[in-house]
C-alpha atoms as a PDB file:
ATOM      1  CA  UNK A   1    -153.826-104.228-138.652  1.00  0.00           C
ATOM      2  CA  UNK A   2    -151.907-101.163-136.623  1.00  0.00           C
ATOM      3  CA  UNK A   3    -148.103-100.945-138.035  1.00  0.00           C
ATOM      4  CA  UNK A   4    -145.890 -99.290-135.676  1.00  0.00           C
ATOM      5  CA  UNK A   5    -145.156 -96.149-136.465  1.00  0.00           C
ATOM      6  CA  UNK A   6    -142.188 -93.512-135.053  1.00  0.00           C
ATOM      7  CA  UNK A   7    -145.280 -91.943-133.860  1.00  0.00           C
ATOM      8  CA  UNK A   8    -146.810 -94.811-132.133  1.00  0.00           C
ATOM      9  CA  UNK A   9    -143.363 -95.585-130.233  1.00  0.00           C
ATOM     10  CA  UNK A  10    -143.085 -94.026-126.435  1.00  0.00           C
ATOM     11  CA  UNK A  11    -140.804 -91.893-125.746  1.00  0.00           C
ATOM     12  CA  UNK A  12    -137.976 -93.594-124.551  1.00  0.00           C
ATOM     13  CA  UNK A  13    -138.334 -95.712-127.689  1.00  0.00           C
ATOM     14  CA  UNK A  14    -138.407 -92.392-129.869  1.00  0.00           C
ATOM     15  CA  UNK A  15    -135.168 -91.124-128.137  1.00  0.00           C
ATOM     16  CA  UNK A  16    -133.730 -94.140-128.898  1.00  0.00           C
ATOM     17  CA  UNK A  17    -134.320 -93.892-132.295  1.00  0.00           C
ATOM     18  CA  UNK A  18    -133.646 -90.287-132.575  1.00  0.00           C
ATOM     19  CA  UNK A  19    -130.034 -91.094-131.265  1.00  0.00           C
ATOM     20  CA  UNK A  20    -129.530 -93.921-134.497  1.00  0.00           C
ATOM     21  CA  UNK A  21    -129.952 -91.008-136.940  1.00  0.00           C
ATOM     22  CA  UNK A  22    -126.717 -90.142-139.483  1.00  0.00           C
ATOM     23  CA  UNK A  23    -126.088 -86.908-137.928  1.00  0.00           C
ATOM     24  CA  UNK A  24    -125.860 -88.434-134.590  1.00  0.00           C
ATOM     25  CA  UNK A  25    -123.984 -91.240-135.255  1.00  0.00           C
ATOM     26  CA  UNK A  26    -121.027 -89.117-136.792  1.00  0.00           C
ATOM     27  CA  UNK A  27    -120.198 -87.217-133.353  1.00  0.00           C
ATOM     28  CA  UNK A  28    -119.997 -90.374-131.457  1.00  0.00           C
ATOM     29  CA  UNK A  29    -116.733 -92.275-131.261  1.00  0.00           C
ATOM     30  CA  UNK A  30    -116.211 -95.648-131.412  1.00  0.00           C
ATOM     31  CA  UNK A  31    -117.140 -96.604-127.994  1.00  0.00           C
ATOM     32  CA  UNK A  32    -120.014 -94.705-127.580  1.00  0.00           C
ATOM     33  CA  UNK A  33    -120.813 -96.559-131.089  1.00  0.00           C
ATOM     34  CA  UNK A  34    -120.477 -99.690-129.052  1.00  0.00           C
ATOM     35  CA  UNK A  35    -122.779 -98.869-126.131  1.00  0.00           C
ATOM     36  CA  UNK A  36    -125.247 -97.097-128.466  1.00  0.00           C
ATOM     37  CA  UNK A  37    -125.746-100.539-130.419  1.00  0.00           C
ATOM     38  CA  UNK A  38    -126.136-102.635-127.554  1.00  0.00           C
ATOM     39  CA  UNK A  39    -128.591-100.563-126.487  1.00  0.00           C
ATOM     40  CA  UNK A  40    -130.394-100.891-129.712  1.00  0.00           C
ATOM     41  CA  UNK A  41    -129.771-104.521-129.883  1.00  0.00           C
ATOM     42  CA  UNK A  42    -131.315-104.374-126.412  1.00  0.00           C
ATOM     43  CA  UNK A  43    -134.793-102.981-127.744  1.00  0.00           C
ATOM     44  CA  UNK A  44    -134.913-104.849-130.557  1.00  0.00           C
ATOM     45  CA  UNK A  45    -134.409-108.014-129.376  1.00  0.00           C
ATOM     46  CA  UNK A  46    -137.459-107.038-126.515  1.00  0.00           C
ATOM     47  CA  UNK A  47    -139.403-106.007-129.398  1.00  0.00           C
ATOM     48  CA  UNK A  48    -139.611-109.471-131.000  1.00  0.00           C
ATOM     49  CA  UNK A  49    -139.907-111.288-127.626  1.00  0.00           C
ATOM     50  CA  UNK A  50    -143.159-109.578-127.214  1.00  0.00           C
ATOM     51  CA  UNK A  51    -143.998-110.261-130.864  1.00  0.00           C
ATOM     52  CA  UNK A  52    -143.285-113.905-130.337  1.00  0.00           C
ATOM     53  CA  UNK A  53    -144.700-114.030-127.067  1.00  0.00           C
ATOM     54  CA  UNK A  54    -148.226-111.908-128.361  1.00  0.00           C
ATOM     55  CA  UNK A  55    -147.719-114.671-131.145  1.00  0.00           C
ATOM     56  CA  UNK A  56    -147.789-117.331-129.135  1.00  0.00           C
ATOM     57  CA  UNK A  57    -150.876-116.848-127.055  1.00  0.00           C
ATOM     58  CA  UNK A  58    -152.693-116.255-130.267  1.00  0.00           C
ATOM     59  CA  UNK A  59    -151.654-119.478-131.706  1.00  0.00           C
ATOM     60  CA  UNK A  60    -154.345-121.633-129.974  1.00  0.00           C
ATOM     61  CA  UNK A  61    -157.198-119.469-130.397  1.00  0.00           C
ATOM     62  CA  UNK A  62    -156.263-118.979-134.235  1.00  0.00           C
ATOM     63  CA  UNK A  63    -155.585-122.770-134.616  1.00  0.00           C
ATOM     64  CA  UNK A  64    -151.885-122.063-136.990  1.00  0.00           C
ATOM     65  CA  UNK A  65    -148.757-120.075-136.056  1.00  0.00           C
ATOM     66  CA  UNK A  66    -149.214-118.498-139.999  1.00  0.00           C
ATOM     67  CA  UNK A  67    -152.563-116.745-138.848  1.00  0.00           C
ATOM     68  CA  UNK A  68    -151.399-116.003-134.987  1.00  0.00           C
ATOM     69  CA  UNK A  69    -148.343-113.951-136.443  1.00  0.00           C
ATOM     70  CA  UNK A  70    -150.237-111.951-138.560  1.00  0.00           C
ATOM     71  CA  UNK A  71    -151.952-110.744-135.427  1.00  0.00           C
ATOM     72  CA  UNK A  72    -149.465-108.637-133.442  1.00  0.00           C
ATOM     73  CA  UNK A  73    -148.367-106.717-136.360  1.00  0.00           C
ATOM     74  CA  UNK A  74    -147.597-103.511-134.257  1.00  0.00           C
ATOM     75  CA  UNK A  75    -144.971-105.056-132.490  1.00  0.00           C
ATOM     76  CA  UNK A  76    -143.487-107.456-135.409  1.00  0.00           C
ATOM     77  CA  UNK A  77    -143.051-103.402-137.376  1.00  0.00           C
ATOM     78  CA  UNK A  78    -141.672-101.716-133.808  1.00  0.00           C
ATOM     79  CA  UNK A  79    -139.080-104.608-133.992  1.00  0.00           C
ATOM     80  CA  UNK A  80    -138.823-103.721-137.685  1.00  0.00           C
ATOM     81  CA  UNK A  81    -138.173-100.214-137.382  1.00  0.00           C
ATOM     82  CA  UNK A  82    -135.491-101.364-134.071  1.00  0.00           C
ATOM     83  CA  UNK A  83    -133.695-103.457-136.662  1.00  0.00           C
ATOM     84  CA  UNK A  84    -133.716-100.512-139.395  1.00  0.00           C
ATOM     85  CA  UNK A  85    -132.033 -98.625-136.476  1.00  0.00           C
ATOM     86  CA  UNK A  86    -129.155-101.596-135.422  1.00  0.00           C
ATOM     87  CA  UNK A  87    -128.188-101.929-139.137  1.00  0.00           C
ATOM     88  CA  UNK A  88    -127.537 -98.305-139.159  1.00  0.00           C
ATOM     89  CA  UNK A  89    -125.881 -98.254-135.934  1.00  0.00           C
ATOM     90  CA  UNK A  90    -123.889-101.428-137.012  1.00  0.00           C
ATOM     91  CA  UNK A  91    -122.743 -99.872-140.083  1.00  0.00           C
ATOM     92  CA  UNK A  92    -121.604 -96.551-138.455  1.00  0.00           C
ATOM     93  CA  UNK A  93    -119.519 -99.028-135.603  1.00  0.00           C
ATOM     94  CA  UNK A  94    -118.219-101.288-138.746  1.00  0.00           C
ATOM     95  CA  UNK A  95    -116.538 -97.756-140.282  1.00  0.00           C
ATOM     96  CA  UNK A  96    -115.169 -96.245-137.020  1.00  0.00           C
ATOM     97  CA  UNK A  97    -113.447 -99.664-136.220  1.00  0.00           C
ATOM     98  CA  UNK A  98    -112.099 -99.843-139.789  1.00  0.00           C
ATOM     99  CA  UNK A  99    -110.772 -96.308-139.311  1.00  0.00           C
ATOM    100  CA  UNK A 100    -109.598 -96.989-135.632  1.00  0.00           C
ATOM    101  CA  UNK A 101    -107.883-100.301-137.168  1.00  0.00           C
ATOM    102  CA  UNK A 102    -106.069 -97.945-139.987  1.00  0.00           C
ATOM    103  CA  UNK A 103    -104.811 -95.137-137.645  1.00  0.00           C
ATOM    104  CA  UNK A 104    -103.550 -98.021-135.145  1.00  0.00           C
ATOM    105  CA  UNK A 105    -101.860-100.150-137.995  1.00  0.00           C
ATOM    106  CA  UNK A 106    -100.254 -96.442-138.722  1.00  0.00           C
ATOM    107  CA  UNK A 107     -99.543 -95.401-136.072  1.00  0.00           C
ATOM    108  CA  UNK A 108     -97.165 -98.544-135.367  1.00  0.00           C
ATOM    109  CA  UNK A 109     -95.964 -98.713-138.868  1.00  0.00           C
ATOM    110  CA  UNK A 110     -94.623 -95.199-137.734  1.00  0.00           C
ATOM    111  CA  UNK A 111     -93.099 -96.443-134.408  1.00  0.00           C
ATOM    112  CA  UNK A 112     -91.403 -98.938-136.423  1.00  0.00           C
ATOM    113  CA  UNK A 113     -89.872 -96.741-138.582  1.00  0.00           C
ATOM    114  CA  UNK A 114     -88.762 -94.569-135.810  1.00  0.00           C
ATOM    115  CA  UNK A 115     -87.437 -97.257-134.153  1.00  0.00           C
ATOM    116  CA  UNK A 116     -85.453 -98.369-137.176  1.00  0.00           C
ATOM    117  CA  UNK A 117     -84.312 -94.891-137.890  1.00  0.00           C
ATOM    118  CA  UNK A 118     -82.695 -94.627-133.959  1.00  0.00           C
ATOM    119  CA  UNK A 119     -81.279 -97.901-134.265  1.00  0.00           C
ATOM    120  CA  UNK A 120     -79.116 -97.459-137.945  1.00  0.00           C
ATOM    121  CA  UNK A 121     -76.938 -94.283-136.427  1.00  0.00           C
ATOM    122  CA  UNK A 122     -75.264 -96.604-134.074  1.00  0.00           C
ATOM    123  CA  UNK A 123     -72.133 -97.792-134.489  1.00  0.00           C
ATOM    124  CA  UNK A 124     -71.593-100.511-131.770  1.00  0.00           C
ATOM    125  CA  UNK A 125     -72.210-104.284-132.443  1.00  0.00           C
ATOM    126  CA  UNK A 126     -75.972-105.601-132.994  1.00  0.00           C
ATOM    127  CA  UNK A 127     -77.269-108.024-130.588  1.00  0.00           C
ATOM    128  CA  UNK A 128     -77.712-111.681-132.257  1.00  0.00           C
ATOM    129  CA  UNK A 129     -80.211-112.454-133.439  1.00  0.00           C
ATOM    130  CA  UNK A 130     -82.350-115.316-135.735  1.00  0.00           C
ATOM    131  CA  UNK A 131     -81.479-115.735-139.471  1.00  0.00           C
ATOM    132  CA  UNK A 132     -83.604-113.711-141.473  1.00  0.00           C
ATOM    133  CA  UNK A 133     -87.332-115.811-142.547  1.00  0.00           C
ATOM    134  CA  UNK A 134     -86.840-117.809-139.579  1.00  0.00           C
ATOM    135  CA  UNK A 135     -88.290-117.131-136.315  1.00  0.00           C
ATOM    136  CA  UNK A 136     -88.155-118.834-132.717  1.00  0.00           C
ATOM    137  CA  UNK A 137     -89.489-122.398-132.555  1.00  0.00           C
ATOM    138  CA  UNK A 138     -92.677-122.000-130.154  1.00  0.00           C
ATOM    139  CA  UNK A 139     -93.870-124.737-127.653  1.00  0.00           C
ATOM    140  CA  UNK A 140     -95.780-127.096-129.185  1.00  0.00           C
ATOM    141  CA  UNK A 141     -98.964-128.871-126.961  1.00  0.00           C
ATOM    142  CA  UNK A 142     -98.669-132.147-126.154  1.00  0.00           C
ATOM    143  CA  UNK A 143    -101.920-132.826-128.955  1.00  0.00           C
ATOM    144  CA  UNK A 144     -99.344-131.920-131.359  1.00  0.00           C
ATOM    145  CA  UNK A 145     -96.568-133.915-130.351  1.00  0.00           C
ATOM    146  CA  UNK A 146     -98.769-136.973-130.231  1.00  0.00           C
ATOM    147  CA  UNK A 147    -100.087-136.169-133.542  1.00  0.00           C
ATOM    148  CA  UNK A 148     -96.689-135.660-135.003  1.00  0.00           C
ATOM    149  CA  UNK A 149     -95.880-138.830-133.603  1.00  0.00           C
ATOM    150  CA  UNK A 150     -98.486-141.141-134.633  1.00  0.00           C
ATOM    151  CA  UNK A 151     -98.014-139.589-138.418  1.00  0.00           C
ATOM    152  CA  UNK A 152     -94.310-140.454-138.235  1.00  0.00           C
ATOM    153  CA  UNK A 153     -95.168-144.116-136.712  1.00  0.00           C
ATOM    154  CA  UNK A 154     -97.825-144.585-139.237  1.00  0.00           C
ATOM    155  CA  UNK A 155     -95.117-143.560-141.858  1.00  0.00           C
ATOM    156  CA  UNK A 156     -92.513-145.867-140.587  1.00  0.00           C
ATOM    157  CA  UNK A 157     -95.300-148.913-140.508  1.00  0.00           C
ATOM    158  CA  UNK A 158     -96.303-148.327-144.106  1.00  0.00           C
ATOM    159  CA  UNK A 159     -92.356-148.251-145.434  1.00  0.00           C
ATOM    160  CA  UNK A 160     -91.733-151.396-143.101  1.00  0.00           C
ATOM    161  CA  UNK A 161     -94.170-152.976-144.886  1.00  0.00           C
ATOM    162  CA  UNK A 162     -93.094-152.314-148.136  1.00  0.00           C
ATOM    163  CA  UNK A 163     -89.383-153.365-147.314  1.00  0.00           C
ATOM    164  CA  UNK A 164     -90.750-156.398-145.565  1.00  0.00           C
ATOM    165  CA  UNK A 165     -91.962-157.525-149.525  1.00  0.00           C
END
């Protein structure tokens, strides 16, 4: 049985590997991240296609999918080493969009402040506004009007009915 190799891959393969490596995956930002694992996600999911596919055709000579599968094996481990390569690329993308996510949620706790800190030197009157834990009512959809109205009928029904006794 041949197993796939880094070796064995061609060389747009082996590029595309090269690029999943630690070192690499630090000087990209987060949207190169993004384009880097589709890419991946790309190869990998070609690599089991052609698994599957190889599988497939072997299937009726072989006479059971167990012993067809076991055929291919040098594209099942290419698809192997693709999905090595996406969980490291995944894992890289998962960190810079937890950092992104903590610099934004910074950066407008900041702006809040500053706005907060312009807006207390002022002396003239505030502009009205909602009591404080309550906030504007928003539209409700006509699903939830209905809803709210059958549970209100239904509740109406059910005291009727025990008045009625």
């Amino acid at each position: 049985m041949a197993r796939a190799t880094p070796q064995n891959l061609n060389e747009r393969e082996r590029v595309l590997l090269l690029e999943t490596e630690r070192t690499r995956l630090a000087e990209l930002d987060e949207d190169g991240l993004i384009a880097l694992h589709e890419r991946v996600r790309r190869e990998r999911n070609k690599q089991v296609q052609l698994h599957r596919r190889n599988a497939a055709k072997a299937v009726e000579a072989k006479g059971a999918r167990g012993k067809a599968t076991q055929a291919p094996r040098r594209s099942a481990s290419k698809a192997e080493i693709f999905e090595d390569a996406l969980a490291r690329v995944s894992r890289a993308l998962g960190a810079a969009a937890a950092a992104s996510a903590r610099q934004l949620k910074e950066e407008r706790i900041a702006a809040a402040r500053g706005v907060r800190a312009a807006a207390a030197p002022s002396a003239g009157p505030a502009e009205p506004t909602a009591p404080a834990g309550r906030t504007a009512a928003r539209q409700r959809r006509p699903v939830e009007k209905k809803t709210a109205a059958s549970n209100r009928a239904a509740g109406r029904r059910a005291q009727a009915k025990r008045d009625a006794r």
